[in-house]
Protein backbone atom coordinates (compact mmCIF):
# COMPACT_ATOMS: atom_id res chain seq x y z
CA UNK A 1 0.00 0.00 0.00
CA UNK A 2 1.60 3.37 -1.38
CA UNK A 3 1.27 6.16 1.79
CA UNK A 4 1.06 9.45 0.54
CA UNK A 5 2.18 10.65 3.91
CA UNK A 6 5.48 9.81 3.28
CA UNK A 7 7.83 12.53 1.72
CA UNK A 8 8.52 11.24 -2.17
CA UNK A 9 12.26 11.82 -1.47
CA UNK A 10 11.72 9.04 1.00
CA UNK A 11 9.52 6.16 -1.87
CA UNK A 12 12.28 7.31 -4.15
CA UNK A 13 15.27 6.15 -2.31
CA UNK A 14 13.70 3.09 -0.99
CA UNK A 15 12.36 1.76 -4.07
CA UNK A 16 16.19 2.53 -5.43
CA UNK A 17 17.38 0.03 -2.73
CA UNK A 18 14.52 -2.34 -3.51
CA UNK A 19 15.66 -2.70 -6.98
CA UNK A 20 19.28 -2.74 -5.66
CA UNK A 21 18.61 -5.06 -3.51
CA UNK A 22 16.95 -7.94 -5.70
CA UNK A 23 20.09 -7.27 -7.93
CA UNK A 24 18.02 -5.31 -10.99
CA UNK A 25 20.68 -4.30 -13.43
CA UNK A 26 21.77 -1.23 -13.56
CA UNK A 27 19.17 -0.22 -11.07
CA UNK A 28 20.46 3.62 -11.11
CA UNK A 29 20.20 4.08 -14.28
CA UNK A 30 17.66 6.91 -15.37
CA UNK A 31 16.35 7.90 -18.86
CA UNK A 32 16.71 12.01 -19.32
CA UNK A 33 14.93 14.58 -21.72
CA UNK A 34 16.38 17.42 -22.41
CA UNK A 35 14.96 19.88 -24.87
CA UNK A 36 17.32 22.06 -26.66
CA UNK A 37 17.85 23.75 -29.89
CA UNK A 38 15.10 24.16 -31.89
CA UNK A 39 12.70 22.92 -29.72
CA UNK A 40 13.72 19.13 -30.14
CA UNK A 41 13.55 16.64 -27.60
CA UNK A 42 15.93 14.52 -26.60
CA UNK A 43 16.54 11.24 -24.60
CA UNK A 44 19.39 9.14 -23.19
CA UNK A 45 19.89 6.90 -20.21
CA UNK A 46 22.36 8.44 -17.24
CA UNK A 47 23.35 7.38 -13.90
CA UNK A 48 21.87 8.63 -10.91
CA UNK A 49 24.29 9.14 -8.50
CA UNK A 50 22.90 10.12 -5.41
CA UNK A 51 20.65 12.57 -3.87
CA UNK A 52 22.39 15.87 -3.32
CA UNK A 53 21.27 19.00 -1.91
CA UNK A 54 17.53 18.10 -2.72
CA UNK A 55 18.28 17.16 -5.65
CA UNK A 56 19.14 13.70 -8.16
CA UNK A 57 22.70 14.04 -9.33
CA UNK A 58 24.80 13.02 -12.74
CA UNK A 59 27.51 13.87 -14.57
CA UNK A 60 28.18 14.01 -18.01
CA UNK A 61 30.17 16.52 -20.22
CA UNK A 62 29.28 19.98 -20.58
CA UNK A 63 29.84 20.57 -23.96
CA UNK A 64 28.02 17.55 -25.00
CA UNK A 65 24.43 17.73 -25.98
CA UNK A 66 22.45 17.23 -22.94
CA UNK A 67 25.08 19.92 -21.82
CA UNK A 68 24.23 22.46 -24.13
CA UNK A 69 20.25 21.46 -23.99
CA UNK A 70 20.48 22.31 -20.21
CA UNK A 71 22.21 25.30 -21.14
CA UNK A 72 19.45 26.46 -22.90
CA UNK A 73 16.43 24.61 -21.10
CA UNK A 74 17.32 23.68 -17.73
CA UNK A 75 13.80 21.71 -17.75
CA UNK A 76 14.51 18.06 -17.67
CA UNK A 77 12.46 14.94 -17.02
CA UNK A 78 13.91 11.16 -15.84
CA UNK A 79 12.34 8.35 -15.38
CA UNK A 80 13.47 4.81 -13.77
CA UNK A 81 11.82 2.06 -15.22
CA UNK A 82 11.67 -1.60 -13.43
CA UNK A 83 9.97 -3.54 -16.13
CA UNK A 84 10.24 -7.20 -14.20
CA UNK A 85 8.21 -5.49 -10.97
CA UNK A 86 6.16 -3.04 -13.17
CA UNK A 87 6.85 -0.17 -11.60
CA UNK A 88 8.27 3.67 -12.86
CA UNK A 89 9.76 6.78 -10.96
CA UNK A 90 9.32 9.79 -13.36
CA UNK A 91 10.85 13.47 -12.01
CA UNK A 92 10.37 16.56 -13.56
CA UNK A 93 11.75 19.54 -12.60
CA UNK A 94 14.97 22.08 -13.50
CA UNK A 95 18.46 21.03 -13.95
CA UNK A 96 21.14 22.97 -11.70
CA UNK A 97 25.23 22.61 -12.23
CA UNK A 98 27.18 21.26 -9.02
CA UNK A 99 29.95 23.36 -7.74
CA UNK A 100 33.19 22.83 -8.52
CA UNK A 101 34.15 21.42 -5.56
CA UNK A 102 31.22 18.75 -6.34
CA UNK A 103 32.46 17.72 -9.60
CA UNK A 104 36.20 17.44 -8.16
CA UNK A 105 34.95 15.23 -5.12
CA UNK A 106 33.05 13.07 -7.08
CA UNK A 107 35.53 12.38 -10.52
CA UNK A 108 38.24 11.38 -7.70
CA UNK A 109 35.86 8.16 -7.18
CA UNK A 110 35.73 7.38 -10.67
CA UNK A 111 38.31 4.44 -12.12
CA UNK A 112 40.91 5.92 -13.84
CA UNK A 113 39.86 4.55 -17.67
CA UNK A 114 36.94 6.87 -16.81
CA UNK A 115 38.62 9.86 -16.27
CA UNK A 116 41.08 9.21 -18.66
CA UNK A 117 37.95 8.65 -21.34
CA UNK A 118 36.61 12.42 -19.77
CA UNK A 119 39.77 14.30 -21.22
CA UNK A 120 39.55 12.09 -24.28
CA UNK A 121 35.87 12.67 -25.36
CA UNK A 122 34.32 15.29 -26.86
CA UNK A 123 31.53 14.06 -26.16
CA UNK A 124 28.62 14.42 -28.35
CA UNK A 125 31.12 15.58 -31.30
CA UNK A 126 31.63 14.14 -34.83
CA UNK A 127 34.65 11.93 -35.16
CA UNK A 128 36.00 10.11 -37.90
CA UNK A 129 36.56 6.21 -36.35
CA UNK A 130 36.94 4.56 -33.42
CA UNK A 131 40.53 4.38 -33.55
CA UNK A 132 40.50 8.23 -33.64
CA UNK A 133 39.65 8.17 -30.60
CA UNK A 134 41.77 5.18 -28.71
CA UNK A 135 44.33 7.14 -30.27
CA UNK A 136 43.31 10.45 -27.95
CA UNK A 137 42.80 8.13 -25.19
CA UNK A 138 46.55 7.14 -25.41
CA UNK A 139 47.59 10.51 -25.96
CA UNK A 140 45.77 11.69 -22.57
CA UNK A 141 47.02 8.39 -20.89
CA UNK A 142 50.87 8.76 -21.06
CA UNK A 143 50.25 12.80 -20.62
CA UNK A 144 48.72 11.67 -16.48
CA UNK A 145 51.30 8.60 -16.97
CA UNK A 146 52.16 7.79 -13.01
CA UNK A 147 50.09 11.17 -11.79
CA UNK A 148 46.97 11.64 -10.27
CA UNK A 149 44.08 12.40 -13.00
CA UNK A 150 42.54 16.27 -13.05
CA UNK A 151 38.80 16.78 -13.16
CA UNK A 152 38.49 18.75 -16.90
CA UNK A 153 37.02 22.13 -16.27
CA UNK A 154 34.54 20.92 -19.19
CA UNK A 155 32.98 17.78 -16.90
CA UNK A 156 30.92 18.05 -14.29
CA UNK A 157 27.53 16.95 -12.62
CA UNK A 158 23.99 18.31 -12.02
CA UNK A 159 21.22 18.32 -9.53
CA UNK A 160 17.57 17.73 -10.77
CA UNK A 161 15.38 19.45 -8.33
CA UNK A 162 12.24 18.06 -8.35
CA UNK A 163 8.99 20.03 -9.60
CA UNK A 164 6.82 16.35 -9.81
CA UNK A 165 7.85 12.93 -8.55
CA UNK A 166 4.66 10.10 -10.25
CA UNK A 167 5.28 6.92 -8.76
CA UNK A 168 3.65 4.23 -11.59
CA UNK A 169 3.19 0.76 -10.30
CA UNK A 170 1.53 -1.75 -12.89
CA UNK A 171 -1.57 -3.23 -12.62
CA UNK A 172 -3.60 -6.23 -14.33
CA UNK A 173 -5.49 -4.85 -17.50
CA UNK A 174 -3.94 -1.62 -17.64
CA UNK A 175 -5.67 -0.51 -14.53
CA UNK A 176 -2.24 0.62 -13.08
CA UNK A 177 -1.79 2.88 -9.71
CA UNK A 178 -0.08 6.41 -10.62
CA UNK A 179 0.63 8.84 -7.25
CA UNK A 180 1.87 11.99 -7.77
CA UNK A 181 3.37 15.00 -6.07
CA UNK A 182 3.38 18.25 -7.02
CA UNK A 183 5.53 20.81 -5.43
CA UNK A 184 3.83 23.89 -4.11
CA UNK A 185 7.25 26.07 -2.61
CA UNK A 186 7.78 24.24 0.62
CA UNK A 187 4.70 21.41 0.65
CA UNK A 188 4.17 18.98 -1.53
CA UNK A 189 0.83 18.80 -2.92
CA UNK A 190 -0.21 14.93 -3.33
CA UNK A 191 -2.90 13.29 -6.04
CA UNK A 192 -3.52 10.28 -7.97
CA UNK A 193 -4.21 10.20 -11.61
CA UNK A 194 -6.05 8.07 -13.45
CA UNK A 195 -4.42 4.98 -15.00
């Protein structure tokens, strides 16, 4: 039984551990639309990586094109989908960049193929092959040869603050259960809608 009394922050992270939990693959993994130039939409799967500051953080590459979308839309949407339990987490709300300080903390975690493949990729940008760019990945590899990896000033993270949470859980003939919050400045306004 869902209990609307509960704050969503709360159904969000335990339904994350849920999912963790009975081993669901790549359980943190969250599709995001952007919209961005010229009004088109976009959508790609990104790892959520932890609730901070009220908000649902990732990381990507600012000059890539969810970077630039934000840029110009900072209105997102994600969604985490467990199709063998039926159920869906959707967020909407406005993108924010993490500090500095954020981003640094955070790449230090990463293994070091990752932030070797962060100098490497321009992400989002044309390239000729993939040898292109093992060939950049060398290149940045013997340049932080037996040294301690820098986060790029072009990488970083974001916080989703949360305008909606809808928490979808399946039901027999479509009749599914959809519970919604709407924020309303400090409260949380709380409906269901119809399946």
């Amino acid at each position: 039984m869902f209990d609307f009394g509960l704050d969503p922050f709360v159904h969000l992270e335990r339904l994350l551990l849920d999912a963790k939990n009975r081993g669901e693959p790549e359980y943190n993994a969250m599709a995001l639309a952007t919209v961005g130039a010229g009004q088109r939409p976009t959508v790609r799967i990104v790892y959520f990586k932890g609730l901070l500051r009220g908000g649902l953080s990732f990381y990507c590459n600012y000059n890539s094109l969810k970077g630039k979308s934000i840029d110009l839309n900072n209105s997102v949407c994600a969604n985490f989908y467990y199709p063998t339990r039926w159920e869906q987490i959707r967020i909407a709300g406005r993108a924010y960049k993490l500090t500095r300080e954020e981003n640094e903390a955070y790449f230090k975690t990463r293994p070091r193929l990752s932030q070797l493949g962060a100098w490497a990729s321009n992400q989002s940008a044309e390239i000729p092959d993939r040898e292109y760019f093992q060939l950049r990945l060398e290149e940045f590899e013997k340049s932080f040869e037996g040294q301690e990896i820098p986060c790029p000033e072009t990488w970083g993270g974001y916080h989703l603050i949360p305008e909606e949470f809808e928490f979808w859980f399946g039901r027999d003939g479509r009749l599914h259960e959809r519970f919604v919050y709407q924020s309303e400045g400090s409260n949380w306004r709380r409906f269901m809608r119809s399946p």
